[in-house]
PDB file of N, CA and C in Angstrom:
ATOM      1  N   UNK A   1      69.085 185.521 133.077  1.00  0.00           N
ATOM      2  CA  UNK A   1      69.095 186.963 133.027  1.00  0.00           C
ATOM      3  C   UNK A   1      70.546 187.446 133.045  1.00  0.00           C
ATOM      4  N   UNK A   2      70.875 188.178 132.057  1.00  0.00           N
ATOM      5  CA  UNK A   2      72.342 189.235 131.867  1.00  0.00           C
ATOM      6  C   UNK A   2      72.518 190.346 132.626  1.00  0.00           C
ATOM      7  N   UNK A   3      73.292 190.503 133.500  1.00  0.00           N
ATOM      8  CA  UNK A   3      73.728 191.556 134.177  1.00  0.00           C
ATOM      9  C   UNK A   3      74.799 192.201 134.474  1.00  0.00           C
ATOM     10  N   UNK A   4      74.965 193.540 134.194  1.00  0.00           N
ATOM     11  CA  UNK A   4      76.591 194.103 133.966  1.00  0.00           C
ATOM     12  C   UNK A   4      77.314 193.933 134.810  1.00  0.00           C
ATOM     13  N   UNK A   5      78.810 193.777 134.786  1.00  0.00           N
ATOM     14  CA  UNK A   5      79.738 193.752 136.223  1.00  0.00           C
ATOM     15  C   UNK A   5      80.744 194.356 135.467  1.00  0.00           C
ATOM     16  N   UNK A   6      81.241 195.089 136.165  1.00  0.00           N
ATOM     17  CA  UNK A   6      82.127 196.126 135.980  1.00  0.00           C
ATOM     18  C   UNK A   6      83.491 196.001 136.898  1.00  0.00           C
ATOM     19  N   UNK A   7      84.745 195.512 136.327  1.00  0.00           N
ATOM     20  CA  UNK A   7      85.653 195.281 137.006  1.00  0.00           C
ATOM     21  C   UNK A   7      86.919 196.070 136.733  1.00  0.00           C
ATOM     22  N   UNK A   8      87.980 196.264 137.411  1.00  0.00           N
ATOM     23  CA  UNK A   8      88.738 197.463 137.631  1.00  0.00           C
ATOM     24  C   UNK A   8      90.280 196.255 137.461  1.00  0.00           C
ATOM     25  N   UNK A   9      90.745 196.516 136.772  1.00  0.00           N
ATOM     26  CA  UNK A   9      92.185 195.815 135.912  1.00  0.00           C
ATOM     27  C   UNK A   9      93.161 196.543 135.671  1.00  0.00           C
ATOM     28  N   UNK A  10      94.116 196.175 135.502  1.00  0.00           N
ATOM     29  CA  UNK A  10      95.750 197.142 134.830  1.00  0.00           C
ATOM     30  C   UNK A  10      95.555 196.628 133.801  1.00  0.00           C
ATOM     31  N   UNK A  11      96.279 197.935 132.810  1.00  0.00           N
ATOM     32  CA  UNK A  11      94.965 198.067 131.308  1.00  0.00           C
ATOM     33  C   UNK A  11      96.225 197.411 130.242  1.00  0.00           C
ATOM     34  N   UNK A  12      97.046 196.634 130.931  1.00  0.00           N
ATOM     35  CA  UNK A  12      97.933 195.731 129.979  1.00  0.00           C
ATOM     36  C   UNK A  12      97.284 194.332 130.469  1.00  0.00           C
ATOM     37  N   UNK A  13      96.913 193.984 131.070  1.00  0.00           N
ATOM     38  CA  UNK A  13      96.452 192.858 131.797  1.00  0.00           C
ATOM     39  C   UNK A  13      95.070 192.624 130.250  1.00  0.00           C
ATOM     40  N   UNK A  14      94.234 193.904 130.705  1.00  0.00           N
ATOM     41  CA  UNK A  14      92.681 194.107 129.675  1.00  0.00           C
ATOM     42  C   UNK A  14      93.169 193.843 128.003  1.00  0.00           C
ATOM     43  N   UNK A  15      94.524 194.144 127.845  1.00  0.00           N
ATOM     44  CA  UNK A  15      94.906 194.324 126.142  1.00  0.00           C
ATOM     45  C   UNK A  15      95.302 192.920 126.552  1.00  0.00           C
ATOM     46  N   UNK A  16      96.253 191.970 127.195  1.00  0.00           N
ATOM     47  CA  UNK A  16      96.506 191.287 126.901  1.00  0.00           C
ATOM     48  C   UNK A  16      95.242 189.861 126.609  1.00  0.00           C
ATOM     49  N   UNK A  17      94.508 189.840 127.488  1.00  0.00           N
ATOM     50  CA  UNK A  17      93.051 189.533 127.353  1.00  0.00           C
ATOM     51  C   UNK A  17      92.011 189.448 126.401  1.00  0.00           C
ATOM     52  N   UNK A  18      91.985 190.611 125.893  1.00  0.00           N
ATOM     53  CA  UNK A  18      91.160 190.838 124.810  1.00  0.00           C
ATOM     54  C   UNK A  18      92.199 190.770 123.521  1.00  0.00           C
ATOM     55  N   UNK A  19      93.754 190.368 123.364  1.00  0.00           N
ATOM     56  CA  UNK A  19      94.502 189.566 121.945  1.00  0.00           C
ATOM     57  C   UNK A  19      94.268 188.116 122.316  1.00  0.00           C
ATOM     58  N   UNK A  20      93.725 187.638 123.520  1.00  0.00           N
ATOM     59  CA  UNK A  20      93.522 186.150 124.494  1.00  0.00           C
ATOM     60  C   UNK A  20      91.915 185.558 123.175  1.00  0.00           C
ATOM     61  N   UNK A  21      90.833 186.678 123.797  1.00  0.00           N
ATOM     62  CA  UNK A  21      89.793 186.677 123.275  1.00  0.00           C
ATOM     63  C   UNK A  21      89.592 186.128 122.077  1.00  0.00           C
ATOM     64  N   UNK A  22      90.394 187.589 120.730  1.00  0.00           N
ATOM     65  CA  UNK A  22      90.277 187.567 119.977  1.00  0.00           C
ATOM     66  C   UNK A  22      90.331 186.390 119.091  1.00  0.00           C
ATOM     67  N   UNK A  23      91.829 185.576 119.381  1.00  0.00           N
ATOM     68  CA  UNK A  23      92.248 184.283 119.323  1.00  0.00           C
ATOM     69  C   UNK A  23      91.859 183.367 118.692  1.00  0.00           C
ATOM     70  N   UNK A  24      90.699 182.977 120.032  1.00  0.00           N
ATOM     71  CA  UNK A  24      89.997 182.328 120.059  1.00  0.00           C
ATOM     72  C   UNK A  24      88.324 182.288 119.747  1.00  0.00           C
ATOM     73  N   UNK A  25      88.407 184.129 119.418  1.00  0.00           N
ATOM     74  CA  UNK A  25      86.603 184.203 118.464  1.00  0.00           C
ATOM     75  C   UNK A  25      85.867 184.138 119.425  1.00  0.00           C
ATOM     76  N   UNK A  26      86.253 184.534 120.435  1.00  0.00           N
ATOM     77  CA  UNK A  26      85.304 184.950 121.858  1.00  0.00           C
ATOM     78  C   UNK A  26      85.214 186.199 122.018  1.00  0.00           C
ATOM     79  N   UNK A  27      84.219 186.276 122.840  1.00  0.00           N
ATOM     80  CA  UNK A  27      84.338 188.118 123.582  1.00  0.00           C
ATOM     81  C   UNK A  27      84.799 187.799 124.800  1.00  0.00           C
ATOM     82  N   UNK A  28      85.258 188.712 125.220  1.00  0.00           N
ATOM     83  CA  UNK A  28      86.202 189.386 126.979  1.00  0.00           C
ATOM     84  C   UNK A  28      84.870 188.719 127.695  1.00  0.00           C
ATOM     85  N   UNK A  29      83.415 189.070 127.603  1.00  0.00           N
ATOM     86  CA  UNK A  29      82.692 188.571 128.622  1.00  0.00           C
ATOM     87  C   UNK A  29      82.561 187.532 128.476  1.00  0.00           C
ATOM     88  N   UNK A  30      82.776 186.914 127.496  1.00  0.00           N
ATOM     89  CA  UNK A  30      82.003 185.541 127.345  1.00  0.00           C
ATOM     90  C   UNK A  30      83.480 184.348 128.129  1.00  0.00           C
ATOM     91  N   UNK A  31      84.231 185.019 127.924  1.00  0.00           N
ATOM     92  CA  UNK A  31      86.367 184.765 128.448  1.00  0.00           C
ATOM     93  C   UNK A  31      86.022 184.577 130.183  1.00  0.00           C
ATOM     94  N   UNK A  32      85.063 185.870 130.616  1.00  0.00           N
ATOM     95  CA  UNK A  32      84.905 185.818 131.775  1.00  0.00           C
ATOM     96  C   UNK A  32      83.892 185.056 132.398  1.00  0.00           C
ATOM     97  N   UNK A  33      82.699 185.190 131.648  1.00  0.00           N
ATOM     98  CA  UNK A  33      81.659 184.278 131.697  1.00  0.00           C
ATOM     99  C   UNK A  33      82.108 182.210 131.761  1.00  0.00           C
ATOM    100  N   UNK A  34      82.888 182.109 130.935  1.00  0.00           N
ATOM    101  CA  UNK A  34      83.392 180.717 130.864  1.00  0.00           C
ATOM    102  C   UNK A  34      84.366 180.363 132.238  1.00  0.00           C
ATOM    103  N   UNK A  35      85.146 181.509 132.689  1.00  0.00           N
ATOM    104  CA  UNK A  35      86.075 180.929 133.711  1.00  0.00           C
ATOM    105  C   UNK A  35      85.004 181.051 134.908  1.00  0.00           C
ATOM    106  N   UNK A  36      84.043 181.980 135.206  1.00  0.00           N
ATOM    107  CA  UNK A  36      83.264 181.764 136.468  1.00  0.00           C
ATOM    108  C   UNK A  36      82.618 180.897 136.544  1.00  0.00           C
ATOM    109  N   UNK A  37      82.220 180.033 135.743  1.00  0.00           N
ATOM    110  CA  UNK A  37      81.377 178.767 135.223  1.00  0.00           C
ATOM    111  C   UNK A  37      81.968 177.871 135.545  1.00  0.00           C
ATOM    112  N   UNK A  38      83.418 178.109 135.466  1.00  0.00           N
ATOM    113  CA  UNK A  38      84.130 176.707 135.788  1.00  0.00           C
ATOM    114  C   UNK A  38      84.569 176.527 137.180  1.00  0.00           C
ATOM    115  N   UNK A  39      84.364 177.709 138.313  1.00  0.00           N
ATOM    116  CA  UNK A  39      84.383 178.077 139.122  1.00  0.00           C
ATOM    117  C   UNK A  39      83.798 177.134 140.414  1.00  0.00           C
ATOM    118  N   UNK A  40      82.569 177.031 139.436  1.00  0.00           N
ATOM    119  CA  UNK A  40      81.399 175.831 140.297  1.00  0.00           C
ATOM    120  C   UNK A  40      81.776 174.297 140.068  1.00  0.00           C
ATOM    121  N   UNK A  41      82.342 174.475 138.816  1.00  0.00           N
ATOM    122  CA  UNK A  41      82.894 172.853 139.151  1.00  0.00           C
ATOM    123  C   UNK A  41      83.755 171.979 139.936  1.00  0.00           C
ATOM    124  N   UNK A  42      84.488 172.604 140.936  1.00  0.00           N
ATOM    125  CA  UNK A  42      85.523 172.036 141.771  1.00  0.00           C
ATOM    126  C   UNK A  42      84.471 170.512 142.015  1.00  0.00           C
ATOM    127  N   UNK A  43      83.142 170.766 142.908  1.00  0.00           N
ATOM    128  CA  UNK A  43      82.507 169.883 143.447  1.00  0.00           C
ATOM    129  C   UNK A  43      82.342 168.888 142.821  1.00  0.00           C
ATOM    130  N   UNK A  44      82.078 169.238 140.983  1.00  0.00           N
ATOM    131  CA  UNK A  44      81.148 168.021 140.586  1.00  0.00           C
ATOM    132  C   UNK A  44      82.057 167.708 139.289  1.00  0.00           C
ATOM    133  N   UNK A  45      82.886 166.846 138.822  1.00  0.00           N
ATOM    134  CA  UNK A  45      83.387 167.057 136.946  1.00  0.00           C
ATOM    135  C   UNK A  45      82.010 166.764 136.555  1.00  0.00           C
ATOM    136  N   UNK A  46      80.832 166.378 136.194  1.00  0.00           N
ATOM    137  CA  UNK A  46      79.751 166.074 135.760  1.00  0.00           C
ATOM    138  C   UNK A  46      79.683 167.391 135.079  1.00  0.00           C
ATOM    139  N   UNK A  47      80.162 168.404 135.433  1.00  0.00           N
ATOM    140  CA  UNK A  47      79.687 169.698 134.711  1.00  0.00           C
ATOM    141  C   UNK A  47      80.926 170.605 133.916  1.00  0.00           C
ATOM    142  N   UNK A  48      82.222 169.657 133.583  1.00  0.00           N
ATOM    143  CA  UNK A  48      83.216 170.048 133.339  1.00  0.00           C
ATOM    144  C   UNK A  48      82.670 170.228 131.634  1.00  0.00           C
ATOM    145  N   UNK A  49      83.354 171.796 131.516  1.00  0.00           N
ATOM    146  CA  UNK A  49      83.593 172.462 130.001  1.00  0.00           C
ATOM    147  C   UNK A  49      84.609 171.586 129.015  1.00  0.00           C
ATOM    148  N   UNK A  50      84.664 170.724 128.609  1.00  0.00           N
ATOM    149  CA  UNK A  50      85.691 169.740 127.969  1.00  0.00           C
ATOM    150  C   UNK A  50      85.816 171.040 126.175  1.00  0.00           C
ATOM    151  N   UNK A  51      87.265 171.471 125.570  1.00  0.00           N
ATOM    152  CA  UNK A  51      87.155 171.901 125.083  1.00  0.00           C
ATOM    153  C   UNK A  51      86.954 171.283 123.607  1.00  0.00           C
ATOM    154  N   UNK A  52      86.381 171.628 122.456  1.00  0.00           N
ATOM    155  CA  UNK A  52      85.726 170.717 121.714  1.00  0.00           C
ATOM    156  C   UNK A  52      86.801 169.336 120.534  1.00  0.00           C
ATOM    157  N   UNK A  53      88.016 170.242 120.678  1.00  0.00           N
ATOM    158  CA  UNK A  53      89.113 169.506 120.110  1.00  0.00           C
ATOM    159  C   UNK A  53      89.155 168.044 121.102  1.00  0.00           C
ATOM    160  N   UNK A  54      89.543 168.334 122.296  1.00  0.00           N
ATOM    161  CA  UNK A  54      90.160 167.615 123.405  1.00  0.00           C
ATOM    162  C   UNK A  54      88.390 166.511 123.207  1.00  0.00           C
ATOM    163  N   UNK A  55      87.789 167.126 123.138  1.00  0.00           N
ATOM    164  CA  UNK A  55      86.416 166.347 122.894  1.00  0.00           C
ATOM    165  C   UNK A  55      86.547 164.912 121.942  1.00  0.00           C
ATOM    166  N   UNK A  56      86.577 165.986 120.834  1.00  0.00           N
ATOM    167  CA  UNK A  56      87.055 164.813 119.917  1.00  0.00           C
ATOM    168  C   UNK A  56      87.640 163.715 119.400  1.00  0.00           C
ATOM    169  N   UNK A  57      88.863 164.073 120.240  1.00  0.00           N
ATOM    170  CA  UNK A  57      90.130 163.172 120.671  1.00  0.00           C
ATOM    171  C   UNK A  57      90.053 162.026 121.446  1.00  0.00           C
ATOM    172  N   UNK A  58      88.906 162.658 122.305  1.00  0.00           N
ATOM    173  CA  UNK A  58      88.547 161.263 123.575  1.00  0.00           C
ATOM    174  C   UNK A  58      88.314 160.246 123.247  1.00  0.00           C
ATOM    175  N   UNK A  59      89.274 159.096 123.320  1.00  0.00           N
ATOM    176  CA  UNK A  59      88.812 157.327 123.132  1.00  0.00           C
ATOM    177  C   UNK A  59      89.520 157.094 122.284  1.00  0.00           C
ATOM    178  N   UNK A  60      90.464 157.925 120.973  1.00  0.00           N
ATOM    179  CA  UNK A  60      91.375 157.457 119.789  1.00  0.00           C
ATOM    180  C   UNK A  60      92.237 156.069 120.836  1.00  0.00           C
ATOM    181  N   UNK A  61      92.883 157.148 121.813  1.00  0.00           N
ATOM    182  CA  UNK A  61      93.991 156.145 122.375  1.00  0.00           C
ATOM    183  C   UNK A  61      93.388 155.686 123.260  1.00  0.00           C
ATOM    184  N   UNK A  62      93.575 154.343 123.245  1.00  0.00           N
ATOM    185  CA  UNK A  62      93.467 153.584 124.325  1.00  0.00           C
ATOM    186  C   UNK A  62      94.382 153.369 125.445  1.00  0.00           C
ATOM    187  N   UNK A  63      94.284 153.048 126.907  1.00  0.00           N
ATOM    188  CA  UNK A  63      95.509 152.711 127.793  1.00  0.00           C
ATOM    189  C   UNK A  63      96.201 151.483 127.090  1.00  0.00           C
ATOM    190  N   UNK A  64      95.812 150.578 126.716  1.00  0.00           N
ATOM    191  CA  UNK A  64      96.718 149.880 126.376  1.00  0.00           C
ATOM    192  C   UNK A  64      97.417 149.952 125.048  1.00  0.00           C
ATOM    193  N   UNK A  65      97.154 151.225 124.103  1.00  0.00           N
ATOM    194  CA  UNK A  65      97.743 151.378 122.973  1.00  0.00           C
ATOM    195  C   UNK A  65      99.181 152.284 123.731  1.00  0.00           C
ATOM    196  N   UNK A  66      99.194 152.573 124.839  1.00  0.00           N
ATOM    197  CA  UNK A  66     100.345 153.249 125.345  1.00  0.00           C
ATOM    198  C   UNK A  66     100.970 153.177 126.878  1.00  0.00           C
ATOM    199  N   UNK A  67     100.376 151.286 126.874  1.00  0.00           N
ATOM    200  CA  UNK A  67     100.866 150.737 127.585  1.00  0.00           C
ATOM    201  C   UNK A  67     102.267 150.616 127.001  1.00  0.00           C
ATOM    202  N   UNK A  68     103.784 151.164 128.125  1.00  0.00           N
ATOM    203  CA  UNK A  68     104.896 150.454 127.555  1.00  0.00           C
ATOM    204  C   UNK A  68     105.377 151.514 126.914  1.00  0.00           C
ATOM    205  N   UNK A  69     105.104 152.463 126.230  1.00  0.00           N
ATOM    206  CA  UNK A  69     105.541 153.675 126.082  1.00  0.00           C
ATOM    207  C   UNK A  69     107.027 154.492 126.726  1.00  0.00           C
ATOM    208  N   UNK A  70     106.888 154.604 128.306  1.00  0.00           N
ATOM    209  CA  UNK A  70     107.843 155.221 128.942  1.00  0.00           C
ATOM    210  C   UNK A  70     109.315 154.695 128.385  1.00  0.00           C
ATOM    211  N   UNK A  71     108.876 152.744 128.747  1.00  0.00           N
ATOM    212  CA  UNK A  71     109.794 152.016 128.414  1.00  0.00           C
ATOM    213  C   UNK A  71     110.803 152.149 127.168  1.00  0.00           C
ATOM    214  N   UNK A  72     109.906 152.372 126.084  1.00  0.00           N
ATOM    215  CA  UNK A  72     110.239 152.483 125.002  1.00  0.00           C
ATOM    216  C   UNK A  72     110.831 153.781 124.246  1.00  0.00           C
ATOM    217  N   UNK A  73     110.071 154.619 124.766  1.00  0.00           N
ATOM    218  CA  UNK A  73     111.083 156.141 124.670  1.00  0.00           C
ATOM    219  C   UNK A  73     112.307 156.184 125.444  1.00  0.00           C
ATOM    220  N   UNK A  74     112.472 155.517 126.569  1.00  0.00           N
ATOM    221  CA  UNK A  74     113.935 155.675 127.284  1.00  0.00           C
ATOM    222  C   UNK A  74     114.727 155.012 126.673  1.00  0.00           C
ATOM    223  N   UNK A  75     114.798 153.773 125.885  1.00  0.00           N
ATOM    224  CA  UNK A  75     115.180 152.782 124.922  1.00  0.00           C
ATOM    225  C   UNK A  75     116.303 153.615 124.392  1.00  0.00           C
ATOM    226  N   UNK A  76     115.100 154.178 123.628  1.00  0.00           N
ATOM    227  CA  UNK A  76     115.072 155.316 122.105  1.00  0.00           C
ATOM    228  C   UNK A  76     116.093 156.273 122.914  1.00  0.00           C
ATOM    229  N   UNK A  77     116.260 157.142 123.507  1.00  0.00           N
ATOM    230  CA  UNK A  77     116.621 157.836 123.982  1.00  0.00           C
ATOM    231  C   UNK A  77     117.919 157.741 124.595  1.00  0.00           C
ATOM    232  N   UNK A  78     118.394 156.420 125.078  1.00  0.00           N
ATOM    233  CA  UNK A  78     119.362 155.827 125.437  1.00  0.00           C
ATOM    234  C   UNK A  78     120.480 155.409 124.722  1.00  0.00           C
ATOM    235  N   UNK A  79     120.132 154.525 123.368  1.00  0.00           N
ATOM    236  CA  UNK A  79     120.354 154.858 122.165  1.00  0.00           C
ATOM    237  C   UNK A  79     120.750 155.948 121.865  1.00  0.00           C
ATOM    238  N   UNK A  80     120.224 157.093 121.259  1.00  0.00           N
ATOM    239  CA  UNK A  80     120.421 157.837 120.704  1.00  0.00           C
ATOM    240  C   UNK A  80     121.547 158.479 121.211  1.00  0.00           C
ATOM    241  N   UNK A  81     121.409 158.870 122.429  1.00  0.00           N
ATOM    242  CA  UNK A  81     122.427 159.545 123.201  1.00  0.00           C
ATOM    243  C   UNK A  81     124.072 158.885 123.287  1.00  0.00           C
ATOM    244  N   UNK A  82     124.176 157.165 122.718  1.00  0.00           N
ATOM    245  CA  UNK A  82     125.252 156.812 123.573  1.00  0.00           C
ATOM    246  C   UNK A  82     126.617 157.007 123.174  1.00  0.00           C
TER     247      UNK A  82
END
């Protein structure tokens, strides 16, 4: 069941929000609706909103495809700089 809530904001806060919204092809409630939702998840990740990109992405890399990494950028970096 949908029910109105009516909240009281500084109305640069509301514009900046709703260019937030727009963005992303959401509405302001649905902006608000998603962060109170996530609200309840402290307790459980079982119910975590994963966003659908970051979704997708999950499992390309493996830990050991970036095992050794740090190492190797400081290399690079060390180099470059000397």
């Amino acid at each position: 069941m949908e029910t109105k809530l009516t909240l009281k904001l500084d109305s640069s806060i509301i514009d900046q929000a709703k260019k937030y919204a727009y963005k992303r092809q959401k509405s302001l409630s649905g902006l608000v609706e998603d962060f109170f939702r996530g609200l309840g998840n402290d307790e459980s990740s079982n119910n975590l909103i994963i966003n659908p990109v970051v979704r997708e992405l999950s499992g390309i890399i493996t830990e050991k495809d970036i095992k050794g990494w740090e190492s190797d950028y400081s290399n690079f970096l060390e180099k470059k700089y000397e």
